[in-house]
PDB file of N, CA and C in Angstrom:
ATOM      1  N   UNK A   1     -35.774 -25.252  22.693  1.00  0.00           N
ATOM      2  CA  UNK A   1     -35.293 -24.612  23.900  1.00  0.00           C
ATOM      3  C   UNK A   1     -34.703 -23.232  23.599  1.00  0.00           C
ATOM      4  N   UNK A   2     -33.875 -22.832  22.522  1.00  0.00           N
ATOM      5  CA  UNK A   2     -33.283 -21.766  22.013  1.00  0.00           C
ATOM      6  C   UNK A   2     -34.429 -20.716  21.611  1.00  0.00           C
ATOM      7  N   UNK A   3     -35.477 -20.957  21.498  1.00  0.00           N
ATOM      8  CA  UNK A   3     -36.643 -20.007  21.129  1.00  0.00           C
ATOM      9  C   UNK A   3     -37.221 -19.993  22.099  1.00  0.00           C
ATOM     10  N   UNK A   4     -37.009 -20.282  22.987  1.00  0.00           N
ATOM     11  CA  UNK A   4     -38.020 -20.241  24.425  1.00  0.00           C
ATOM     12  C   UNK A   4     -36.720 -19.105  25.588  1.00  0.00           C
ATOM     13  N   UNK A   5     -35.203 -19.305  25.114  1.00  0.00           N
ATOM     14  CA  UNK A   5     -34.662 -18.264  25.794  1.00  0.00           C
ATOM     15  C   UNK A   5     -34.717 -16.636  24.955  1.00  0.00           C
ATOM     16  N   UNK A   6     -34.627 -16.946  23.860  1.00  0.00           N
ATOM     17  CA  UNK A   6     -34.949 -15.715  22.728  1.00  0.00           C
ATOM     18  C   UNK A   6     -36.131 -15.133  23.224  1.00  0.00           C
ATOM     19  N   UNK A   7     -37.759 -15.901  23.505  1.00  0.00           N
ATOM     20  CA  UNK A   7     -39.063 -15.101  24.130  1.00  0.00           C
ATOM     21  C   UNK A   7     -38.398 -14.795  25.304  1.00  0.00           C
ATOM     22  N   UNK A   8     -37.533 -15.111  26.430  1.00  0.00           N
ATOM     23  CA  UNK A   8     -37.591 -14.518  27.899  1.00  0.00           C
ATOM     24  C   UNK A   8     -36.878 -13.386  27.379  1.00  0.00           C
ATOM     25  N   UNK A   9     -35.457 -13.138  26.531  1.00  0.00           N
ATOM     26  CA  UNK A   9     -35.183 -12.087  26.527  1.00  0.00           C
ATOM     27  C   UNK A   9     -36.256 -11.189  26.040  1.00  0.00           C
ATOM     28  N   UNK A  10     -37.166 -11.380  25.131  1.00  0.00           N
ATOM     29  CA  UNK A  10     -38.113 -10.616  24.798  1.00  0.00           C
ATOM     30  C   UNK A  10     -38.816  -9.735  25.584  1.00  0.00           C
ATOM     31  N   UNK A  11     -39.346 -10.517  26.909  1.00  0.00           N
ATOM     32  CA  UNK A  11     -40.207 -10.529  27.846  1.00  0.00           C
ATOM     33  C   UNK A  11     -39.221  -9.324  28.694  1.00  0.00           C
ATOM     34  N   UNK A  12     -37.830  -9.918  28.581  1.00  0.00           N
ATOM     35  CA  UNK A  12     -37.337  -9.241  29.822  1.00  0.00           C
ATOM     36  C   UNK A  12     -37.303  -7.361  29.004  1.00  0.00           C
ATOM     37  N   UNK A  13     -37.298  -7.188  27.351  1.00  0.00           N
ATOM     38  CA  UNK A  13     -36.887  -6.058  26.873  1.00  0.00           C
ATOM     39  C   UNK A  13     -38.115  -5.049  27.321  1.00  0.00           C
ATOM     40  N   UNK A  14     -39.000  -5.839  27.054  1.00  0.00           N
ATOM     41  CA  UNK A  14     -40.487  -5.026  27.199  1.00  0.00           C
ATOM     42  C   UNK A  14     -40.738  -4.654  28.553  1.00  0.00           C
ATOM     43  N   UNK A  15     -40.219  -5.570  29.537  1.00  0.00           N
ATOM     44  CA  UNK A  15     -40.232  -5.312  31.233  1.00  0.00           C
ATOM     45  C   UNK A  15     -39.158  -3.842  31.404  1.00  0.00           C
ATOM     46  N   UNK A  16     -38.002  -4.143  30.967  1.00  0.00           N
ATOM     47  CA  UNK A  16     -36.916  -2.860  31.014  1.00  0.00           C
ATOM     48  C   UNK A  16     -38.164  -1.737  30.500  1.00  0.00           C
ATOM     49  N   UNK A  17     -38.056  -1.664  28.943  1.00  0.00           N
ATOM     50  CA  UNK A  17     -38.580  -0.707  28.339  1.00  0.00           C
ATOM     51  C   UNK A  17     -39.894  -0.312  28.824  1.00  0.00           C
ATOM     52  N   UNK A  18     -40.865  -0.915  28.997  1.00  0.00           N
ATOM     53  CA  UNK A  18     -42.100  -0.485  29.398  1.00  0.00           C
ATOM     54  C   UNK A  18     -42.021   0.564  30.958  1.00  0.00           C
ATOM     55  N   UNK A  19     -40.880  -0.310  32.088  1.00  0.00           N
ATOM     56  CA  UNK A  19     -40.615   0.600  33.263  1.00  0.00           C
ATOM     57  C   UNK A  19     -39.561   1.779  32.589  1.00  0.00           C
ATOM     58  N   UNK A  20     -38.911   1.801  31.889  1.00  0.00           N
ATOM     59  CA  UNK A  20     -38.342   2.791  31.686  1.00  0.00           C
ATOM     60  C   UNK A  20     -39.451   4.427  31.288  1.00  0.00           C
ATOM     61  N   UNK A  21     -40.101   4.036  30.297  1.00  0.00           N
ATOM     62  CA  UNK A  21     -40.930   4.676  29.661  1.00  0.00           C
ATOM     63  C   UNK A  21     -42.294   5.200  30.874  1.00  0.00           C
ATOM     64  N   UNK A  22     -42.388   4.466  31.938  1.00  0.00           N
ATOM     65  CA  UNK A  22     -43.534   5.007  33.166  1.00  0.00           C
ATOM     66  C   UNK A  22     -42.467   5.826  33.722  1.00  0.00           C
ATOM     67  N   UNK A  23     -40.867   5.733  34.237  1.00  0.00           N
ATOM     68  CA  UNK A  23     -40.617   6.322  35.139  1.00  0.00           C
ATOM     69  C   UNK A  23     -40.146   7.329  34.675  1.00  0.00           C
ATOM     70  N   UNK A  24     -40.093   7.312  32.591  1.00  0.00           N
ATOM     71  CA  UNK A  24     -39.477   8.921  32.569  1.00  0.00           C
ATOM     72  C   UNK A  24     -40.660   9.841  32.065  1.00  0.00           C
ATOM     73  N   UNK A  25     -42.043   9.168  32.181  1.00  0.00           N
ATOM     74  CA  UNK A  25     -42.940  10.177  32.085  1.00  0.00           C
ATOM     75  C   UNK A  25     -43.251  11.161  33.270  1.00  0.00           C
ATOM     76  N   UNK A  26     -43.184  10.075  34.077  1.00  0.00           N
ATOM     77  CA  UNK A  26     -43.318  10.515  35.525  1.00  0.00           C
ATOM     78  C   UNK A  26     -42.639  11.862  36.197  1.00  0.00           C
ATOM     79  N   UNK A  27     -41.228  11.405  35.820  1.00  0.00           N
ATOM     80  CA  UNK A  27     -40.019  12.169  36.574  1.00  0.00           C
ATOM     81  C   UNK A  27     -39.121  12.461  35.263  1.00  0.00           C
ATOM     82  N   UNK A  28     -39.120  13.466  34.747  1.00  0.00           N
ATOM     83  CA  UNK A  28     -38.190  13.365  33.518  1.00  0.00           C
ATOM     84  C   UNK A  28     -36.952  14.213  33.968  1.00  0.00           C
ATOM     85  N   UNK A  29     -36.497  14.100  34.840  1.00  0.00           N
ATOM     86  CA  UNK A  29     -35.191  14.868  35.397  1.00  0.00           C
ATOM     87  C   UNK A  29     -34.263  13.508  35.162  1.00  0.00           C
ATOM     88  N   UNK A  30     -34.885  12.509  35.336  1.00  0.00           N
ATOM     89  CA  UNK A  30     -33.793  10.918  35.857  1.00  0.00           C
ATOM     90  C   UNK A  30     -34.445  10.205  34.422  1.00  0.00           C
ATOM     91  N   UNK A  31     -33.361   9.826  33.226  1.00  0.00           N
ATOM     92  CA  UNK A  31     -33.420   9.039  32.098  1.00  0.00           C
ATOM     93  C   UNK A  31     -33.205   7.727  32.626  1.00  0.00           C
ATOM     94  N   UNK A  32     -32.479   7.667  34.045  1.00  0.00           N
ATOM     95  CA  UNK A  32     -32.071   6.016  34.061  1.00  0.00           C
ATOM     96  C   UNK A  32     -31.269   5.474  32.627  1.00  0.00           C
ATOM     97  N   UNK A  33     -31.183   4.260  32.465  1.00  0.00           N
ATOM     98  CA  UNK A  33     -30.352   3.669  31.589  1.00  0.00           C
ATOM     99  C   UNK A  33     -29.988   4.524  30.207  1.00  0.00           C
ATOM    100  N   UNK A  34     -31.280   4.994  29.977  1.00  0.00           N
ATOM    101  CA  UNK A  34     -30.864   5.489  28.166  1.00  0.00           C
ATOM    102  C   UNK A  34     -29.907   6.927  28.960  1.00  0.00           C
ATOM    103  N   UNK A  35     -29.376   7.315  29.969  1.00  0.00           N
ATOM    104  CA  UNK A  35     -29.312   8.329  30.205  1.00  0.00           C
ATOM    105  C   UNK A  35     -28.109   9.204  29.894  1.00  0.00           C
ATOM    106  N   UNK A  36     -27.196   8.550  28.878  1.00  0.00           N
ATOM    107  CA  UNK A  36     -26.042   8.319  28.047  1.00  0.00           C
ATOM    108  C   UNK A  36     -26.269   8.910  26.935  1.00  0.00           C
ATOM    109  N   UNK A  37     -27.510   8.527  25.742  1.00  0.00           N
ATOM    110  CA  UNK A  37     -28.297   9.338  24.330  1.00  0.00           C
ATOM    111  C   UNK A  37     -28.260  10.572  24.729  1.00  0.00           C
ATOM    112  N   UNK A  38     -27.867  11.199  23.808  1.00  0.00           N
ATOM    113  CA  UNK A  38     -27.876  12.540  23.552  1.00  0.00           C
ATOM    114  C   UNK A  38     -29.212  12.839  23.105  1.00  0.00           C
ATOM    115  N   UNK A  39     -29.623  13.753  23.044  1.00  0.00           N
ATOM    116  CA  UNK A  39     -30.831  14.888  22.315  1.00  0.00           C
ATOM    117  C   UNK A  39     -32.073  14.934  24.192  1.00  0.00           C
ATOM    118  N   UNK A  40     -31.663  14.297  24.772  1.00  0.00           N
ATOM    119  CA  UNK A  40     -33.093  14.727  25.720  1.00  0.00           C
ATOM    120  C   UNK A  40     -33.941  14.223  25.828  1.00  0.00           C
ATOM    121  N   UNK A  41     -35.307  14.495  26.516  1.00  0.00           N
ATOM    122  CA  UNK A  41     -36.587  14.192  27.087  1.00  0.00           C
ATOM    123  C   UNK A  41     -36.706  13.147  25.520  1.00  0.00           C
ATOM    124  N   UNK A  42     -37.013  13.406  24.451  1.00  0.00           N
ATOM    125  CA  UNK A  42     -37.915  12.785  23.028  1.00  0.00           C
ATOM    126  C   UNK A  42     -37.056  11.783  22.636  1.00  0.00           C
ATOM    127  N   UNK A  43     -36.190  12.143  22.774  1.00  0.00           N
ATOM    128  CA  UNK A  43     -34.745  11.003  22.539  1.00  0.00           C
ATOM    129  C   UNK A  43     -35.043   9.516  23.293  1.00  0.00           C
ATOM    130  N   UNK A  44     -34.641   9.893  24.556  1.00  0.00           N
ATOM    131  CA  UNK A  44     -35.077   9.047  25.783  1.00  0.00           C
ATOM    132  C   UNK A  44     -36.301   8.754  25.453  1.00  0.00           C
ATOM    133  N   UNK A  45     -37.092   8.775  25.704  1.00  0.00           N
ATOM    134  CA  UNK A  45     -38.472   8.159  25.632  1.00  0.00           C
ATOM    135  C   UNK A  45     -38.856   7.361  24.422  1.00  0.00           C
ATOM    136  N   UNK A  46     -38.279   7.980  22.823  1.00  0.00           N
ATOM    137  CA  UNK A  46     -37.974   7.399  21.719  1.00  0.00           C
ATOM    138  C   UNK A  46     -37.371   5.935  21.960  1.00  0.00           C
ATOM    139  N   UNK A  47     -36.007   5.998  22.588  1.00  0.00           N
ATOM    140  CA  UNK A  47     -35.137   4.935  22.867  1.00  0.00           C
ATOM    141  C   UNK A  47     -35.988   3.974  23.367  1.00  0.00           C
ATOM    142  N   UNK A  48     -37.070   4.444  24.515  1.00  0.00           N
ATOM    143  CA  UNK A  48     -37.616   3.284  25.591  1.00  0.00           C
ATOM    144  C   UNK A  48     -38.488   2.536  24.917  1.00  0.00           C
ATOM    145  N   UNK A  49     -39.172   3.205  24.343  1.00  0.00           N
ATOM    146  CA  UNK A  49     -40.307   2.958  23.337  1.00  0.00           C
ATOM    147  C   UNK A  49     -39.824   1.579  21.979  1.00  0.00           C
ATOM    148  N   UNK A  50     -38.630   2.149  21.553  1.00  0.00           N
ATOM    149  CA  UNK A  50     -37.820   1.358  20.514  1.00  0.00           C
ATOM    150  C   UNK A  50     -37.821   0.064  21.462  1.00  0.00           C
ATOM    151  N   UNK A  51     -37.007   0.098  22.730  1.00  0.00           N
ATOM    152  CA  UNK A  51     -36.532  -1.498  23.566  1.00  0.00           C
ATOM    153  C   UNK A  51     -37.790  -2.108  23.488  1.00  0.00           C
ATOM    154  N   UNK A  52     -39.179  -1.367  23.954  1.00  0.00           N
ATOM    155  CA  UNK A  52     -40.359  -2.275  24.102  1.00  0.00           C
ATOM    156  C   UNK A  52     -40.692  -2.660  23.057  1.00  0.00           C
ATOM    157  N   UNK A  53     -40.748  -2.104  22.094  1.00  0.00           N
ATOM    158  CA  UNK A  53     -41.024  -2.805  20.649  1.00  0.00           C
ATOM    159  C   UNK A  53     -40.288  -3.922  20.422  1.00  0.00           C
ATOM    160  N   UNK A  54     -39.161  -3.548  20.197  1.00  0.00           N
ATOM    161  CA  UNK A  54     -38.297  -4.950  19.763  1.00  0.00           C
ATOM    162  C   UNK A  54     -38.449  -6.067  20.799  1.00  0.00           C
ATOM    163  N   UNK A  55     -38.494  -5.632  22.343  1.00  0.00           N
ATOM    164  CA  UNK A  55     -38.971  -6.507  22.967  1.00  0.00           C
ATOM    165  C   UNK A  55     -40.405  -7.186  22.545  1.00  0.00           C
ATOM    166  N   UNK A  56     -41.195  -6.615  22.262  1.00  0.00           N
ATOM    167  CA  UNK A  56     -42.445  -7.298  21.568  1.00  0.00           C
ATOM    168  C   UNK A  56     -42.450  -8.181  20.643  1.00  0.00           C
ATOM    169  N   UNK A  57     -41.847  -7.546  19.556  1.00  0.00           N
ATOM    170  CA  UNK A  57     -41.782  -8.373  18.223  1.00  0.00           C
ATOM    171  C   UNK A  57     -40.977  -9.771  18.409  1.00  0.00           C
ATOM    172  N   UNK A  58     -39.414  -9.466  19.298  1.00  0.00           N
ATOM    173  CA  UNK A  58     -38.663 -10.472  19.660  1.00  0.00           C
ATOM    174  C   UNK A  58     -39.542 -11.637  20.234  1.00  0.00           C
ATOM    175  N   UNK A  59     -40.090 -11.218  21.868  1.00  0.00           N
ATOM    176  CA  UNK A  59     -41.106 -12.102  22.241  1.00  0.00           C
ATOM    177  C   UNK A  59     -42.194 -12.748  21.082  1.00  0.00           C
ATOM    178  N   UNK A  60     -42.699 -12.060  20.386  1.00  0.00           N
ATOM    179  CA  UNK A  60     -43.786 -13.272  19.973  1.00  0.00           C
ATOM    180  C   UNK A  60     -43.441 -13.727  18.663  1.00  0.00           C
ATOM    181  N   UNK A  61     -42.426 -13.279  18.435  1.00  0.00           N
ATOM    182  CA  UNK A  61     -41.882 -14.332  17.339  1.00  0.00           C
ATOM    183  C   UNK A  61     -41.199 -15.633  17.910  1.00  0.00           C
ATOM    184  N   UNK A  62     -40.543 -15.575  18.903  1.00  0.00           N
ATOM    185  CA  UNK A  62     -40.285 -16.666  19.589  1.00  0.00           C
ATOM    186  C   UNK A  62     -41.067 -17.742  20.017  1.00  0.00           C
ATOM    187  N   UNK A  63     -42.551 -16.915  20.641  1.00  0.00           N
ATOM    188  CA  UNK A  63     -43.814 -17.549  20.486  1.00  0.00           C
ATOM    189  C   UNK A  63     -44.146 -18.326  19.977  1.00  0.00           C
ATOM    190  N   UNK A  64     -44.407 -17.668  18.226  1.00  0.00           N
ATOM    191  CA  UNK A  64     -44.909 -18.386  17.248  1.00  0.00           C
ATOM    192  C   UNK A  64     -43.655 -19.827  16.642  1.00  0.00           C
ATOM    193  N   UNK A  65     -42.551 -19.315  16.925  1.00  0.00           N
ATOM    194  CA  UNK A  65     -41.772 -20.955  16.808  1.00  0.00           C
ATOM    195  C   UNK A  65     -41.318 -22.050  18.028  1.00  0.00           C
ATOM    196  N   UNK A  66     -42.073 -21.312  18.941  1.00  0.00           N
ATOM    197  CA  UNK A  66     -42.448 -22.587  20.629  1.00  0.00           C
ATOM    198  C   UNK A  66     -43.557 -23.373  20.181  1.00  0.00           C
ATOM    199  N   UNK A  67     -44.408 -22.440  19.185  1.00  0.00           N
ATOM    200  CA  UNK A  67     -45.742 -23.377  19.194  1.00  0.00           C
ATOM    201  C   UNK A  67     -45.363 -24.185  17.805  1.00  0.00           C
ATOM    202  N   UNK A  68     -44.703 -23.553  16.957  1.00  0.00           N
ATOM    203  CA  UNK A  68     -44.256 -24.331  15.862  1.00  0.00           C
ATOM    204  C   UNK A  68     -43.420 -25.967  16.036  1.00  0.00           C
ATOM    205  N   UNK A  69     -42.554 -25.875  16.978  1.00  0.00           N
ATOM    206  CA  UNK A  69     -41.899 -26.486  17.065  1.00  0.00           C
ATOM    207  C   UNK A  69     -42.708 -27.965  17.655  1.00  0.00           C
ATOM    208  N   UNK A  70     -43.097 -27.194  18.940  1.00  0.00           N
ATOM    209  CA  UNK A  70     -44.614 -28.165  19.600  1.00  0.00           C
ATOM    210  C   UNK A  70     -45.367 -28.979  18.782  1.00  0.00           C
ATOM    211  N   UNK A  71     -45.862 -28.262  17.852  1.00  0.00           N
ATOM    212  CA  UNK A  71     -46.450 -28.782  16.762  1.00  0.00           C
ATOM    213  C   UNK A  71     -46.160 -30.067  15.701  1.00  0.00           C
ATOM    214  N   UNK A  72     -44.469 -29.775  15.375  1.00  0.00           N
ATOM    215  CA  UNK A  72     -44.214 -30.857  14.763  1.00  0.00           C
ATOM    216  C   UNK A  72     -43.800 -31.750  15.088  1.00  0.00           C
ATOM    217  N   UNK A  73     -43.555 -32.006  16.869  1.00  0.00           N
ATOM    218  CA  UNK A  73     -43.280 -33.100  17.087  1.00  0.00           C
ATOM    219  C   UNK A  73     -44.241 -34.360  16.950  1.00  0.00           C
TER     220      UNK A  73
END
């Protein structure tokens, strides 16, 4: 059960990050959340880019021990 809330946060980093990263290509006047980081436009988008990743990796590593776990019962 603990690796199955670890993938939603996953899911949920890549949902943040992925909309973050459309709406500051879009409109780069409005950073939204990262909008606190210093350095600007490359910064920000850097940052968004970073959440979706880790959101990725987080998610399917969680994955791979839902199915692990499945497995050894």
């Amino acid at each position: 059960m603990k690796y199955v809330l670890w993938q939603v946060l996953g899911m949920v980093l890549v949902a943040l990050g992925g909309q973050g990263v459309i709406r500051l290509l879009i409109d780069q006047d409005k950073p939204g959340v990262l909008g606190w980081v210093p350095g600007g436009f490359a910064a920000h988008l850097i940052g968004y880019l970073v959440v979706t990743a880790v959101g990725g990796v987080l998610a399917g590593w969680a994955a791979e021990r839902v199915q692990k776990a499945k497995a050894g019962r």
